[in-house]
C-alpha atoms as a PDB file:
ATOM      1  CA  UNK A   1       6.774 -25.516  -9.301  1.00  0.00           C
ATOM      2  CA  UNK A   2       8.723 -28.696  -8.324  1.00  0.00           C
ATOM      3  CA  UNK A   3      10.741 -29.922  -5.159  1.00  0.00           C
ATOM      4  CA  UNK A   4      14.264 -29.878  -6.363  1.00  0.00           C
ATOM      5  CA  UNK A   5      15.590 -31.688  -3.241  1.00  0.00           C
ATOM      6  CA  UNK A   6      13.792 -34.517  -4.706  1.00  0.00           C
ATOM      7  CA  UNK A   7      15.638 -34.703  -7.688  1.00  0.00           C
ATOM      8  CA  UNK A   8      18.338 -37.227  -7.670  1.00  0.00           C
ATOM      9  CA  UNK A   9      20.430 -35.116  -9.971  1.00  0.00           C
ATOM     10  CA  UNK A  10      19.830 -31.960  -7.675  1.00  0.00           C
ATOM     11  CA  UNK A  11      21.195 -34.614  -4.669  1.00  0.00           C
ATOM     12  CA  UNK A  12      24.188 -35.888  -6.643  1.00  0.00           C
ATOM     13  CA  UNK A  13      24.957 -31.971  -7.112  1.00  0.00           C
ATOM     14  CA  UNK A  14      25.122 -30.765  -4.211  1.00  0.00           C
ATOM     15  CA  UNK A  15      26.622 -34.171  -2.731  1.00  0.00           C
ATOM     16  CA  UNK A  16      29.942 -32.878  -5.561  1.00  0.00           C
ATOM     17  CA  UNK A  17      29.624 -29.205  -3.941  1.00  0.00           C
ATOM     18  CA  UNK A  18      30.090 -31.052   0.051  1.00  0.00           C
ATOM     19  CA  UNK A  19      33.108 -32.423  -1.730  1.00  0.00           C
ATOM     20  CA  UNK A  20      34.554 -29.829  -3.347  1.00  0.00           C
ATOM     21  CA  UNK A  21      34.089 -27.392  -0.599  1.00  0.00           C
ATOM     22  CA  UNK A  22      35.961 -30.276   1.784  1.00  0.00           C
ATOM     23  CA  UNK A  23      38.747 -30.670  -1.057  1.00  0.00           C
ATOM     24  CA  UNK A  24      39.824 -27.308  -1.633  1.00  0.00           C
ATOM     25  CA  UNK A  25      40.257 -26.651   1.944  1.00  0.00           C
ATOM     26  CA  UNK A  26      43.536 -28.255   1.028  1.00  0.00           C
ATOM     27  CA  UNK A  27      44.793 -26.065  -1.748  1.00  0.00           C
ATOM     28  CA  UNK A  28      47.420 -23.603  -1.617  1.00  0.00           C
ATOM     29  CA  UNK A  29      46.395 -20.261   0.462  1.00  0.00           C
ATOM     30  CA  UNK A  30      47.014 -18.245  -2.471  1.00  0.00           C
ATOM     31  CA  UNK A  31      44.719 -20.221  -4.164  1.00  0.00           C
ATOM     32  CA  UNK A  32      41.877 -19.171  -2.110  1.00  0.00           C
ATOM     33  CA  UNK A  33      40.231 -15.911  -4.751  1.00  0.00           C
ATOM     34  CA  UNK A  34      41.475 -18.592  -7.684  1.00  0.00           C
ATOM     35  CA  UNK A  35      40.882 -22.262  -8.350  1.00  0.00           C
ATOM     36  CA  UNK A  36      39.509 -22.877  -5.580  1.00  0.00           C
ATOM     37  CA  UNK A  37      36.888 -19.757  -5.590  1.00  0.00           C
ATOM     38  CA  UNK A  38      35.927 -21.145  -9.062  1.00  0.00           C
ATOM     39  CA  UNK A  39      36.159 -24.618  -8.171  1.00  0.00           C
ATOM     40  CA  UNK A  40      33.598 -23.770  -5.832  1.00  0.00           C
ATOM     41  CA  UNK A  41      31.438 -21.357  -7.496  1.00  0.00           C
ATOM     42  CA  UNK A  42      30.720 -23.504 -10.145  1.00  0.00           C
ATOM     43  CA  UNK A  43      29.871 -26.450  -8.497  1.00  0.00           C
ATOM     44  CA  UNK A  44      27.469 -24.745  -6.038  1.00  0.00           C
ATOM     45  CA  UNK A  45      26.114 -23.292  -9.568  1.00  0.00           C
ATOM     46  CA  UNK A  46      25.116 -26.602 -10.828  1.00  0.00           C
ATOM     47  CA  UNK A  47      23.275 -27.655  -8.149  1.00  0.00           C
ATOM     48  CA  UNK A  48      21.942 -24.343  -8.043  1.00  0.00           C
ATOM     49  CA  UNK A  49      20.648 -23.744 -11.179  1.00  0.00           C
ATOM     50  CA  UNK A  50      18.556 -27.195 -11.189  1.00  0.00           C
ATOM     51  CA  UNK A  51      17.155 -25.738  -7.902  1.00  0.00           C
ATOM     52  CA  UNK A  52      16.207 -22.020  -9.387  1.00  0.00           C
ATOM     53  CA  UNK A  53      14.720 -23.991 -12.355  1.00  0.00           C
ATOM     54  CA  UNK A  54      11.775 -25.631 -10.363  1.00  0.00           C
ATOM     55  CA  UNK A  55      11.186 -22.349  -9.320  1.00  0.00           C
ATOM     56  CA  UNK A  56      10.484 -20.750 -12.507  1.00  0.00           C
ATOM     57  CA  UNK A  57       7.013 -21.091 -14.218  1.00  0.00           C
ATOM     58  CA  UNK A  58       6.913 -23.918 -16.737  1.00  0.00           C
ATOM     59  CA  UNK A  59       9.327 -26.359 -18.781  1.00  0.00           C
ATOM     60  CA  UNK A  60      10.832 -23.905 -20.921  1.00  0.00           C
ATOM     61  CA  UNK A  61      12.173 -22.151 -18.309  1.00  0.00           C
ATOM     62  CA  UNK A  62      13.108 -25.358 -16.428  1.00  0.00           C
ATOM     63  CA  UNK A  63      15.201 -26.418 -19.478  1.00  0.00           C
ATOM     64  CA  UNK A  64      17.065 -23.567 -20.020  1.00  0.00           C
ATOM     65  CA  UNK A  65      18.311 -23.370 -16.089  1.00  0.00           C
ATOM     66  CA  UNK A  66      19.224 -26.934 -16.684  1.00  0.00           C
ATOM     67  CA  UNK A  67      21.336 -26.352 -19.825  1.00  0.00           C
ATOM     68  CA  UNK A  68      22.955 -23.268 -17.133  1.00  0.00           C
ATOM     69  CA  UNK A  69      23.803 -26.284 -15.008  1.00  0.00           C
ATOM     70  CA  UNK A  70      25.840 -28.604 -17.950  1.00  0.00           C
ATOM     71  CA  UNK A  71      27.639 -25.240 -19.336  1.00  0.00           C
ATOM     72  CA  UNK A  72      28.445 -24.600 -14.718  1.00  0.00           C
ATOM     73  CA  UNK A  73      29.327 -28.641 -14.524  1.00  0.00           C
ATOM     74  CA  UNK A  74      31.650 -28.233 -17.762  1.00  0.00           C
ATOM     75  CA  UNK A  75      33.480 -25.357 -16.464  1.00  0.00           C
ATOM     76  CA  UNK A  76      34.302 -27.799 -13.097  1.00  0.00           C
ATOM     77  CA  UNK A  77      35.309 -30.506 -14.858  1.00  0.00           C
ATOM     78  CA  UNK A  78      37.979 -28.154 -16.711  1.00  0.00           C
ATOM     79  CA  UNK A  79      38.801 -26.851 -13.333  1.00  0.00           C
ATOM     80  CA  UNK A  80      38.757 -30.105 -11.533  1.00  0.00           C
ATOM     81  CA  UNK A  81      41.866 -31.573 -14.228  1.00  0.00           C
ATOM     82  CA  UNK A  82      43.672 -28.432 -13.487  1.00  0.00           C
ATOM     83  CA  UNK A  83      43.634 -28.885 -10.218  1.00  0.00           C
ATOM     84  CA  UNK A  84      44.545 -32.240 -10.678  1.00  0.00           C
ATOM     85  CA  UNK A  85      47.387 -31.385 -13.163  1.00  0.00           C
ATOM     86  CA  UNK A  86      48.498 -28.698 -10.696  1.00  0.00           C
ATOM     87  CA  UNK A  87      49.284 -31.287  -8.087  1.00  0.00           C
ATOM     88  CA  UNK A  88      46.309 -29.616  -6.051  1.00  0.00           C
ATOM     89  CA  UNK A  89      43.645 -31.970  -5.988  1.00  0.00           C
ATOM     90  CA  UNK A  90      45.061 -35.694  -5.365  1.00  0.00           C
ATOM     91  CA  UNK A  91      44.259 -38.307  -7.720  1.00  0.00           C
ATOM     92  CA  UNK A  92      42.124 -39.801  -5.744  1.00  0.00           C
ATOM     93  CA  UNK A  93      39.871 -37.310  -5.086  1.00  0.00           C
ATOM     94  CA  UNK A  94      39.418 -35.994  -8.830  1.00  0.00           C
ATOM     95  CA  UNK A  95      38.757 -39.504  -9.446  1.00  0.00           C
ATOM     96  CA  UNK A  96      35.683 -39.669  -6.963  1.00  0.00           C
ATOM     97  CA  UNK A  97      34.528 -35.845  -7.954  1.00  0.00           C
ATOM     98  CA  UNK A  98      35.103 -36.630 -11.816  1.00  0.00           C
ATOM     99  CA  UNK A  99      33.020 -40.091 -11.566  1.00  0.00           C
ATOM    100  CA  UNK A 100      29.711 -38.012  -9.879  1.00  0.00           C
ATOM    101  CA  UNK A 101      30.058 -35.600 -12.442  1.00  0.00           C
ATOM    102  CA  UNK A 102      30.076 -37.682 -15.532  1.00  0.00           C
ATOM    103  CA  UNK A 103      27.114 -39.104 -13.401  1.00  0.00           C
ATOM    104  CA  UNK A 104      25.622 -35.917 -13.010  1.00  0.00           C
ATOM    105  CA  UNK A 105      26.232 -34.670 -16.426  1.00  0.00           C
ATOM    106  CA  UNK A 106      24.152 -37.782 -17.611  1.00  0.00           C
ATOM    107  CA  UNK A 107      21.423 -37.310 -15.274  1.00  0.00           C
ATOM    108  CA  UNK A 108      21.329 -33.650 -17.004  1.00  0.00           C
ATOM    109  CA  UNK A 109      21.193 -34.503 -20.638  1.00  0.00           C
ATOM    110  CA  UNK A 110      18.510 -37.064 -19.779  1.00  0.00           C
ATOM    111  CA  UNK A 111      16.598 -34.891 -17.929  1.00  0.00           C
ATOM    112  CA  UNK A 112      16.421 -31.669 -19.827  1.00  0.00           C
ATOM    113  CA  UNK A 113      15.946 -34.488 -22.948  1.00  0.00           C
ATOM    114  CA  UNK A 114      12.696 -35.553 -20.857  1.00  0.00           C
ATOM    115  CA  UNK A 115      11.778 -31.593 -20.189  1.00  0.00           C
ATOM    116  CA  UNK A 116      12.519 -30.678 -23.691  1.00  0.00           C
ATOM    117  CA  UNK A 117       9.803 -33.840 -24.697  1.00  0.00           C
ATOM    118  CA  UNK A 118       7.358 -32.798 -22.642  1.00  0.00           C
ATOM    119  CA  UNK A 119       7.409 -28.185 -24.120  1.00  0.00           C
ATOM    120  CA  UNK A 120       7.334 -30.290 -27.868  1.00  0.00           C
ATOM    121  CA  UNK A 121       4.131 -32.345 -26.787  1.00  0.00           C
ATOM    122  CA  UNK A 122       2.292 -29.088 -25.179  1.00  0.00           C
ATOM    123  CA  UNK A 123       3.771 -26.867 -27.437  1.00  0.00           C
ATOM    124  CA  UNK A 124       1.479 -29.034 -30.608  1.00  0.00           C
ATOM    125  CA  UNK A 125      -1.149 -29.574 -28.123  1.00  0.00           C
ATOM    126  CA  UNK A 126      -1.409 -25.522 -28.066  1.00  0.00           C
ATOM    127  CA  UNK A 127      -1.206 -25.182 -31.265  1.00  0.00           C
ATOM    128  CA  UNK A 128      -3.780 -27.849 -31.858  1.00  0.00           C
ATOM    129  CA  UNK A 129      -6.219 -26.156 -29.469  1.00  0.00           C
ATOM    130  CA  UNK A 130      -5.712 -22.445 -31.365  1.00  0.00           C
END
């Protein structure tokens, strides 16, 4: 079991779910059960997932709550442009949301590439031992 709040990626996840929960504050009240409820869902699922993957016994199950994470960052970045494109979400602040989640997104590949090393090395280790 691992600390997620020490992972930077975890940090840089929730820091996009403060923002996104500030941002659609200003979208259109009837809005409120649409973009904006997915806008938020998903981004609370990213950081989310990373966090109910330290929980879970093992790498295996680590990595495959961190590949829940990239498919829940994916869905907000389509969500984020059509805010954007909807005249909902200012340039500006897709801009600084978009940036941390390219960020984050990177953070994720390398990380679940680094989990994904480490269930190949004790996976031939196990099988070496048998």
């Amino acid at each position: 079991m691992k600390d997620f709040r020490g992972l930077s990626v975890w940090q840089r996840a929730h820091s996009i779910t403060l923002n996104v929960y500030r941002f659609t504050r200003m979208f259109p009240h009837e809005e409120r059960y649409g973009i904006s409820s997915q806008m938020r869902r998903y981004s609370a699922s990213v950081a989310a997932n990373i966090a109910e993957g330290c929980g879970r016994r093992g790498n295996p199950e680590f990595s495959r709550f961190l590949g829940i994470a990239m498919g829940s960052a994916s869905e907000l970045e389509y969500f984020l442009l059509l805010a954007r494109d909807l005249n909902y979400l200012p340039s500006e602040s897709y801009d600084l949301i978009a940036k941390d989640l390219c960020d984050t997104r990177r953070m994720l590949n390398c990380l679940m590439s680094k989990v994904q090393s480490e269930c190949t090395k004790t996976s031939k280790r196990s099988s070496a031992n048998c």
